[in-house]
Protein backbone atom coordinates (compact mmCIF):
# COMPACT_ATOMS: atom_id res chain seq x y z
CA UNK A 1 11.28 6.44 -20.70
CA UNK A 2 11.18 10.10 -21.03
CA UNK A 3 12.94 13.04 -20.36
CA UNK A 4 16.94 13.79 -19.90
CA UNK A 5 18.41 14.87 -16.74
CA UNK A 6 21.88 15.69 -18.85
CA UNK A 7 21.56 19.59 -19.88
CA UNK A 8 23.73 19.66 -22.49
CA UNK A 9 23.45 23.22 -23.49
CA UNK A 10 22.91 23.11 -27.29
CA UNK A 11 19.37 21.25 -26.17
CA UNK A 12 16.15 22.06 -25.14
CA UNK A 13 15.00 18.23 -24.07
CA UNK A 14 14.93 19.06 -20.26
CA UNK A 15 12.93 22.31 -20.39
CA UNK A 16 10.62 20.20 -22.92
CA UNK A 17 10.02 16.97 -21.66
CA UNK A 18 10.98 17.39 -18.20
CA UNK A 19 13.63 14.95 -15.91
CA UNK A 20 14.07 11.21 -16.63
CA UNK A 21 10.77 9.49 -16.25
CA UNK A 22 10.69 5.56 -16.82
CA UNK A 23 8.02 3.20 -17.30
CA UNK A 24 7.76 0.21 -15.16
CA UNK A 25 9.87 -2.76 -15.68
CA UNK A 26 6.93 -5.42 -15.83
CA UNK A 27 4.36 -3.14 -17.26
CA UNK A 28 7.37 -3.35 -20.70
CA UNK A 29 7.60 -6.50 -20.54
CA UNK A 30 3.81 -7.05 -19.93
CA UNK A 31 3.02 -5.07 -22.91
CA UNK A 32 5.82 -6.31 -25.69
CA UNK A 33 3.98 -9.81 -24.41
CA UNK A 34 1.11 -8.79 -25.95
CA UNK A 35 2.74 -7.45 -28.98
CA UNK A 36 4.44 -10.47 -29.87
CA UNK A 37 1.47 -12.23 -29.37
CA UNK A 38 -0.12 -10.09 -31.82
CA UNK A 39 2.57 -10.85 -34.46
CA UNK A 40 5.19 -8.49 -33.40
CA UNK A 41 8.88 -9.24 -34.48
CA UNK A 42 10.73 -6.62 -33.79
CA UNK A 43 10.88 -4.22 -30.39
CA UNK A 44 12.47 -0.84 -30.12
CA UNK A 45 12.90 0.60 -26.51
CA UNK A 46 12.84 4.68 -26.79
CA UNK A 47 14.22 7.02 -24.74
CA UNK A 48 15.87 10.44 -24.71
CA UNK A 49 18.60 8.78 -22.35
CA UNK A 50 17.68 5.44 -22.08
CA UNK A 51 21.01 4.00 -20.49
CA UNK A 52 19.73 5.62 -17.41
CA UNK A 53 16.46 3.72 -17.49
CA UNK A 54 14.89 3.17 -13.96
CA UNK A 55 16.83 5.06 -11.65
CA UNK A 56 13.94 6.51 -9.92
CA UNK A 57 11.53 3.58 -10.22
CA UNK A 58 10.31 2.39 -7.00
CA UNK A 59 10.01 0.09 -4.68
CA UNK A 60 13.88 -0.47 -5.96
CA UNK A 61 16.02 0.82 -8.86
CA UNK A 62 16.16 -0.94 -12.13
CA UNK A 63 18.52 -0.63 -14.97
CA UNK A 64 18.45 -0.89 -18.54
CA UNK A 65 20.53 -4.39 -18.45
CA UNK A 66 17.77 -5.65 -16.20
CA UNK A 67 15.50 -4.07 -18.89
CA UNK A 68 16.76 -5.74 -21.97
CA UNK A 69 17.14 -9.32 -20.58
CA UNK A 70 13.59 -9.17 -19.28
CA UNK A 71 12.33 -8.16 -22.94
CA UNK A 72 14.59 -10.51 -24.89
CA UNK A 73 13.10 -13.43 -22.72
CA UNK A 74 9.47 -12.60 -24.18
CA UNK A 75 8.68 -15.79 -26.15
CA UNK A 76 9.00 -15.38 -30.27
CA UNK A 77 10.94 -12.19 -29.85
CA UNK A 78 12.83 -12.60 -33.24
CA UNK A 79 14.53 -8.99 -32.62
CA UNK A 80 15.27 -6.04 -29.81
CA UNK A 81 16.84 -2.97 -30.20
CA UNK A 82 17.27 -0.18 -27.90
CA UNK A 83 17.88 3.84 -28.64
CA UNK A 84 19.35 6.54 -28.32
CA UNK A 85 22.57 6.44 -25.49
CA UNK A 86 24.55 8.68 -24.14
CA UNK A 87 27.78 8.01 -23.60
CA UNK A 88 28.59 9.47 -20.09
CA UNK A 89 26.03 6.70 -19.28
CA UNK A 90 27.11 3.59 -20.89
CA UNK A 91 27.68 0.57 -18.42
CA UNK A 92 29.99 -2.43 -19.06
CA UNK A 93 26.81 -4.95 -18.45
CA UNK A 94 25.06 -3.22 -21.73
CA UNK A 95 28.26 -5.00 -23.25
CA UNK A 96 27.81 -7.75 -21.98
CA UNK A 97 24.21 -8.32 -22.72
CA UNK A 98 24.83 -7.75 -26.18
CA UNK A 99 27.18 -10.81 -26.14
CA UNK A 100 24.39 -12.88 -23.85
CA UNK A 101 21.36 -12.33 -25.77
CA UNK A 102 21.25 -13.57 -29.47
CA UNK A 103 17.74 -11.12 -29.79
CA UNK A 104 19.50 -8.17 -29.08
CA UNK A 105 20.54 -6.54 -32.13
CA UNK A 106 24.41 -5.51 -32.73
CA UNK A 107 23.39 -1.79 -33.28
CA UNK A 108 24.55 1.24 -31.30
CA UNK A 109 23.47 4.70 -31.35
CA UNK A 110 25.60 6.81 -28.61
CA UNK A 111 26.36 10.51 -30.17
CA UNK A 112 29.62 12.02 -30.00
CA UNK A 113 28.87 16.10 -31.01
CA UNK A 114 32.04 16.69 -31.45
CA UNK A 115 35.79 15.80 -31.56
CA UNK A 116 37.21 18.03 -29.26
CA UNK A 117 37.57 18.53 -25.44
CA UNK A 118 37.07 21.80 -25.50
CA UNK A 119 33.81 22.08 -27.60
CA UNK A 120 32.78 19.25 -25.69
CA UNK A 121 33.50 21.02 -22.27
CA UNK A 122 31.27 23.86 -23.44
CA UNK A 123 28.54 21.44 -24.37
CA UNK A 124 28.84 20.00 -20.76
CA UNK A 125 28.89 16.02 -22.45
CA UNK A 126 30.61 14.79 -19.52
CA UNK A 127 33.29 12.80 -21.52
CA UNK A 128 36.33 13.37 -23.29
CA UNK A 129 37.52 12.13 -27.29
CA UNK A 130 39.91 9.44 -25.68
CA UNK A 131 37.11 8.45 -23.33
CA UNK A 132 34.48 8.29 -26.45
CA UNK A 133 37.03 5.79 -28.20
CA UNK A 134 37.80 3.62 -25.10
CA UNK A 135 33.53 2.96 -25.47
CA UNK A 136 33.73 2.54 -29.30
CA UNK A 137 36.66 -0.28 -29.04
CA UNK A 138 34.44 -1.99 -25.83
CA UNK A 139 31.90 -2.13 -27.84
CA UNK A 140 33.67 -4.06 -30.66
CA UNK A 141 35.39 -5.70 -28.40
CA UNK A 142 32.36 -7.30 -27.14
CA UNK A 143 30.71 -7.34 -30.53
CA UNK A 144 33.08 -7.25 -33.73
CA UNK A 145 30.07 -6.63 -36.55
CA UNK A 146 28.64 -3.63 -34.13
CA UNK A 147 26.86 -1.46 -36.44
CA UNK A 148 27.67 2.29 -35.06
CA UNK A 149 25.64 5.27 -35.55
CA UNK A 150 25.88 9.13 -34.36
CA UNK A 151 25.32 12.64 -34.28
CA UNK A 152 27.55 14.99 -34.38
CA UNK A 153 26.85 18.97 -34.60
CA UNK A 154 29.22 21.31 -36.69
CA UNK A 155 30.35 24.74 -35.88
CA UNK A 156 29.19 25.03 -32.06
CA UNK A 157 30.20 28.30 -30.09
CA UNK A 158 33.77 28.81 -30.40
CA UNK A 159 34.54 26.10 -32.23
CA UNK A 160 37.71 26.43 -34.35
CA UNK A 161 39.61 24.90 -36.86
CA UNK A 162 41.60 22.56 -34.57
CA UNK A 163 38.11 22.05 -32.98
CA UNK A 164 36.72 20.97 -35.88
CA UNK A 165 39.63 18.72 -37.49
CA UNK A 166 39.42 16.30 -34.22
CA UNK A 167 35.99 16.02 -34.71
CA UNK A 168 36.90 14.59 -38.44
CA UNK A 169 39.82 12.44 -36.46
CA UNK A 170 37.13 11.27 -34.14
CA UNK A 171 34.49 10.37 -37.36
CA UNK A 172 37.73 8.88 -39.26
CA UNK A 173 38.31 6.71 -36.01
CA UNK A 174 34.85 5.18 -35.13
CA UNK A 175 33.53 4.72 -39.18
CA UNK A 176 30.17 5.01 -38.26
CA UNK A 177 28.52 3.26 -40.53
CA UNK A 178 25.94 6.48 -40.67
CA UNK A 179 26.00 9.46 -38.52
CA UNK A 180 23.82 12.49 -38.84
CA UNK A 181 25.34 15.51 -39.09
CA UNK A 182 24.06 18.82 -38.35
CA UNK A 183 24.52 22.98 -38.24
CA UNK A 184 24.98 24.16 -35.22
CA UNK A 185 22.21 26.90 -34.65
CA UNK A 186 21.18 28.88 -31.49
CA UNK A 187 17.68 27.85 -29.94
CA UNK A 188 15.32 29.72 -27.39
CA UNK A 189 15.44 27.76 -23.78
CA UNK A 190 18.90 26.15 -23.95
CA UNK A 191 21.88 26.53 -21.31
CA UNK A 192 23.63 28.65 -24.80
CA UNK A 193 21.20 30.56 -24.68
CA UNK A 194 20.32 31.76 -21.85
CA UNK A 195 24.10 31.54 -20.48
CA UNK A 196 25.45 34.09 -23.21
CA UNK A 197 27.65 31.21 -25.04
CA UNK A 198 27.92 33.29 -28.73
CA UNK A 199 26.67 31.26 -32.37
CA UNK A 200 30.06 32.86 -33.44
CA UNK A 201 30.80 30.79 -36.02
CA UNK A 202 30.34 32.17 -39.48
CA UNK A 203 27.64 30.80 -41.58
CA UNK A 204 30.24 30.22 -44.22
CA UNK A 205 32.23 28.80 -42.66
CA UNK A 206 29.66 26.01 -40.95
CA UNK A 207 28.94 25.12 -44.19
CA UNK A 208 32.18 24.70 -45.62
CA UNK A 209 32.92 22.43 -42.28
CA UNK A 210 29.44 20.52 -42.32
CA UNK A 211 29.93 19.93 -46.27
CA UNK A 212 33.75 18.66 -45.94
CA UNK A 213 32.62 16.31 -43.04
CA UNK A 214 29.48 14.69 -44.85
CA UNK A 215 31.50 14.23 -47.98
CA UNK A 216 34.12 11.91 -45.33
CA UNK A 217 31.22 10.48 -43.61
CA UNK A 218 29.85 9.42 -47.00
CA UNK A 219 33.44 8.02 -48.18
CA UNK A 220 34.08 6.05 -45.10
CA UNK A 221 30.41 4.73 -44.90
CA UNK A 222 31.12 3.38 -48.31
CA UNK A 223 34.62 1.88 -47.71
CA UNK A 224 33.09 0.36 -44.87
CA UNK A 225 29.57 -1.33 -46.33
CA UNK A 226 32.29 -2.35 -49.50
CA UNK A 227 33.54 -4.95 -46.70
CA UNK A 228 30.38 -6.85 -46.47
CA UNK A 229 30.27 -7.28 -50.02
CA UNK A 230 30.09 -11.46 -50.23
CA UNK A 231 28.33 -12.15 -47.04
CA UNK A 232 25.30 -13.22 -45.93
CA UNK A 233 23.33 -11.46 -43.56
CA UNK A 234 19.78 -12.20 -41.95
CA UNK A 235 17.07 -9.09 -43.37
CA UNK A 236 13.91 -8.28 -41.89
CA UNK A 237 11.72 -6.93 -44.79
CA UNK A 238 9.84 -3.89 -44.47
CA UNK A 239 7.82 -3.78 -48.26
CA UNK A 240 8.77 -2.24 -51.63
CA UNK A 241 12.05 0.22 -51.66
CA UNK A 242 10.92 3.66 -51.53
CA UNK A 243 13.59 4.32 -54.50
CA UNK A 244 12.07 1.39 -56.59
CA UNK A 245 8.73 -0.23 -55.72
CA UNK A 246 9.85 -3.35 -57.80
CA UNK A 247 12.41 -4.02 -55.44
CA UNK A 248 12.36 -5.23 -51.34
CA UNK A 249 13.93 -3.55 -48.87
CA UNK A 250 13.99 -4.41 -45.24
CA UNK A 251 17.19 -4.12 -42.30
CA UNK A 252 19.58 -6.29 -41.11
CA UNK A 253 20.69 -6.87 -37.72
CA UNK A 254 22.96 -3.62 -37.55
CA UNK A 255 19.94 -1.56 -38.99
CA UNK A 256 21.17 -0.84 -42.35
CA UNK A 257 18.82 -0.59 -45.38
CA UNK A 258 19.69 -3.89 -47.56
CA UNK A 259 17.74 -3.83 -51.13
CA UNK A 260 17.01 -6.90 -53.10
CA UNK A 261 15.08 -8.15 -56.27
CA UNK A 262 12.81 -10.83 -55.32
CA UNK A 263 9.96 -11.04 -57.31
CA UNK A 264 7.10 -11.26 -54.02
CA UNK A 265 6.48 -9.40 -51.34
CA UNK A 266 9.09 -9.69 -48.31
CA UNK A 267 7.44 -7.36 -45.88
CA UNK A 268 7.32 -8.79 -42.27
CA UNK A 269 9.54 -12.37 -42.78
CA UNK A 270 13.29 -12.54 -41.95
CA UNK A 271 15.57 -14.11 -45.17
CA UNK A 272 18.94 -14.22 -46.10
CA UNK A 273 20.45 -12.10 -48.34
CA UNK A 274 24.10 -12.53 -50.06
CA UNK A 275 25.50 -8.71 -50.19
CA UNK A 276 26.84 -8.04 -53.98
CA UNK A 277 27.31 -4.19 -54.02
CA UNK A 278 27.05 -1.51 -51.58
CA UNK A 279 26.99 2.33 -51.45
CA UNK A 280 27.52 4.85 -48.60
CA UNK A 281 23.48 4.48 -47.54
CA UNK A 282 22.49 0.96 -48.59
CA UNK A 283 23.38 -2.63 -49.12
CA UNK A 284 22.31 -4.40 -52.55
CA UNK A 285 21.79 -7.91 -52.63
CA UNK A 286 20.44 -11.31 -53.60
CA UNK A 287 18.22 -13.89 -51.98
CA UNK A 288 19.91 -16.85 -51.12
């Protein structure tokens, strides 16, 4: 699907790609059939929004649960995954189906932006920090080794200190296990824009806020990926490491980047790996 009918106003997606457009149900499923038949392993399903998949398909409404089980159910599927969501959009059956289908990848990418009510208010996110944590713990309720991933943007109009330290409570809360971080800065077509909300946060002051929170992010990344040091998890090898061409690299099931030294090439085949260090951005390993 395309398009967002959201209007956050830091964003310009809805004055670029229009309103929420979404492909056909069977015309997917149709086409990752002929994917897999071609060798295919692994399907993403992209959208700006995609939790609102097919609400304006016709003859009748579909939604992305529908979606995903339809997909999954492709014979020799060995993986789905699904991005990017918004929380205001989340449904309990997404839950669900990540409990029902053993395809569907324990990965979640649903941005926060920030911390605080207020900033998020302004942003027009349509959810609150308690609300954003109630989704966090349902999803690891439903799925205890989710592997959670956002975005958050740093010094938005009127942001202010207090602002800014929920947004660390919020990031010290979830432990994403990466989230991308980024300056807030004003852009042409956007609700902030056009609507007169000021970029009135100094420059120095973004920085000094954007640097403190990556150097947390980073920290709790770490302390988190230093937990799966001793297990085993399933890898799906994408070639040489980009660091170090003598060495595989590939993802496992909650998208991380997990390195290993295997002497032949990995790309394309699923193997086990036994984690034995980890840093912030990667997981190091052996074959088992």
């Amino acid at each position: 699907m395309r398009g967002c009918d959201h209007h956050c106003t830091y964003c310009v997606v809805p004055n670029t790609r229009g309103m929420e457009s979404s492909r056909p149900l069977e015309e997917i499923v149709e086409e990752c059939k002929i994917l897999v038949g071609e060798g295919t392993q692994e399907i993403t399903l992209l959208g700006q929004n995609i939790d609102s998949y097919g609400k304006r398909l016709q003859p009748r409404r579909r939604t992305l649960s529908e979606l995903l089980y339809a997909v999954a159910d492709v014979p020799g599927l060995k993986r789905l995954r699904f991005i990017t969501s918004h929380p205001s959009d989340l449904k309990p059956e997404l839950f669900q189906a990540f409990k029902d289908l053993p395809n569907l990848m324990p990965y979640l990418h649903f941005p926060a932006q920030s911390g605080s009510d207020s900033v998020l208010k302004r942003m027009r996110r349509g959810y609150t920090f308690e609300r954003y944590l109630e989704l966090v713990a349902a999803a690891r309720e439903a799925v205890p080794d989710m592997g959670l991933a956002g975005d958050t943007i740093v010094g938005f109009s009127g942001e202010t200190d207090e602002d800014f330290e929920k947004t660390i409570e919020l990031h010290e809360r979830t432990r994403y296990q990466n989230a991308y971080i980024f300056m807030y800065s004003e852009r042409d077509y956007t609700p902030a824009k056009e609507q007169g909300l000021p970029d009135d946060v100094p420059l120095d002051v973004k920085k000094r806020r954007i640097n403190r929170l990556m150097k947390l992010q980073r920290q709790w990344a770490a302390e988190e990926n230093q937990k799966k040091v001793g297990r085993v998890t399933e890898v799906f090898g994408e070639g040489p490491s980009r660091k170090d061409p003598n060495k595989q690299e590939g993802r496992n099931p909650q998208n991380q980047v997990v390195i290993v030294e295997s002497g032949r090439e990995l790309q394309g085949q699923l193997y086990k790996v036994e984690i034995t260090s980890a840093t912030d951005a990667a997981l190091y390993g052996r074959l088992v």
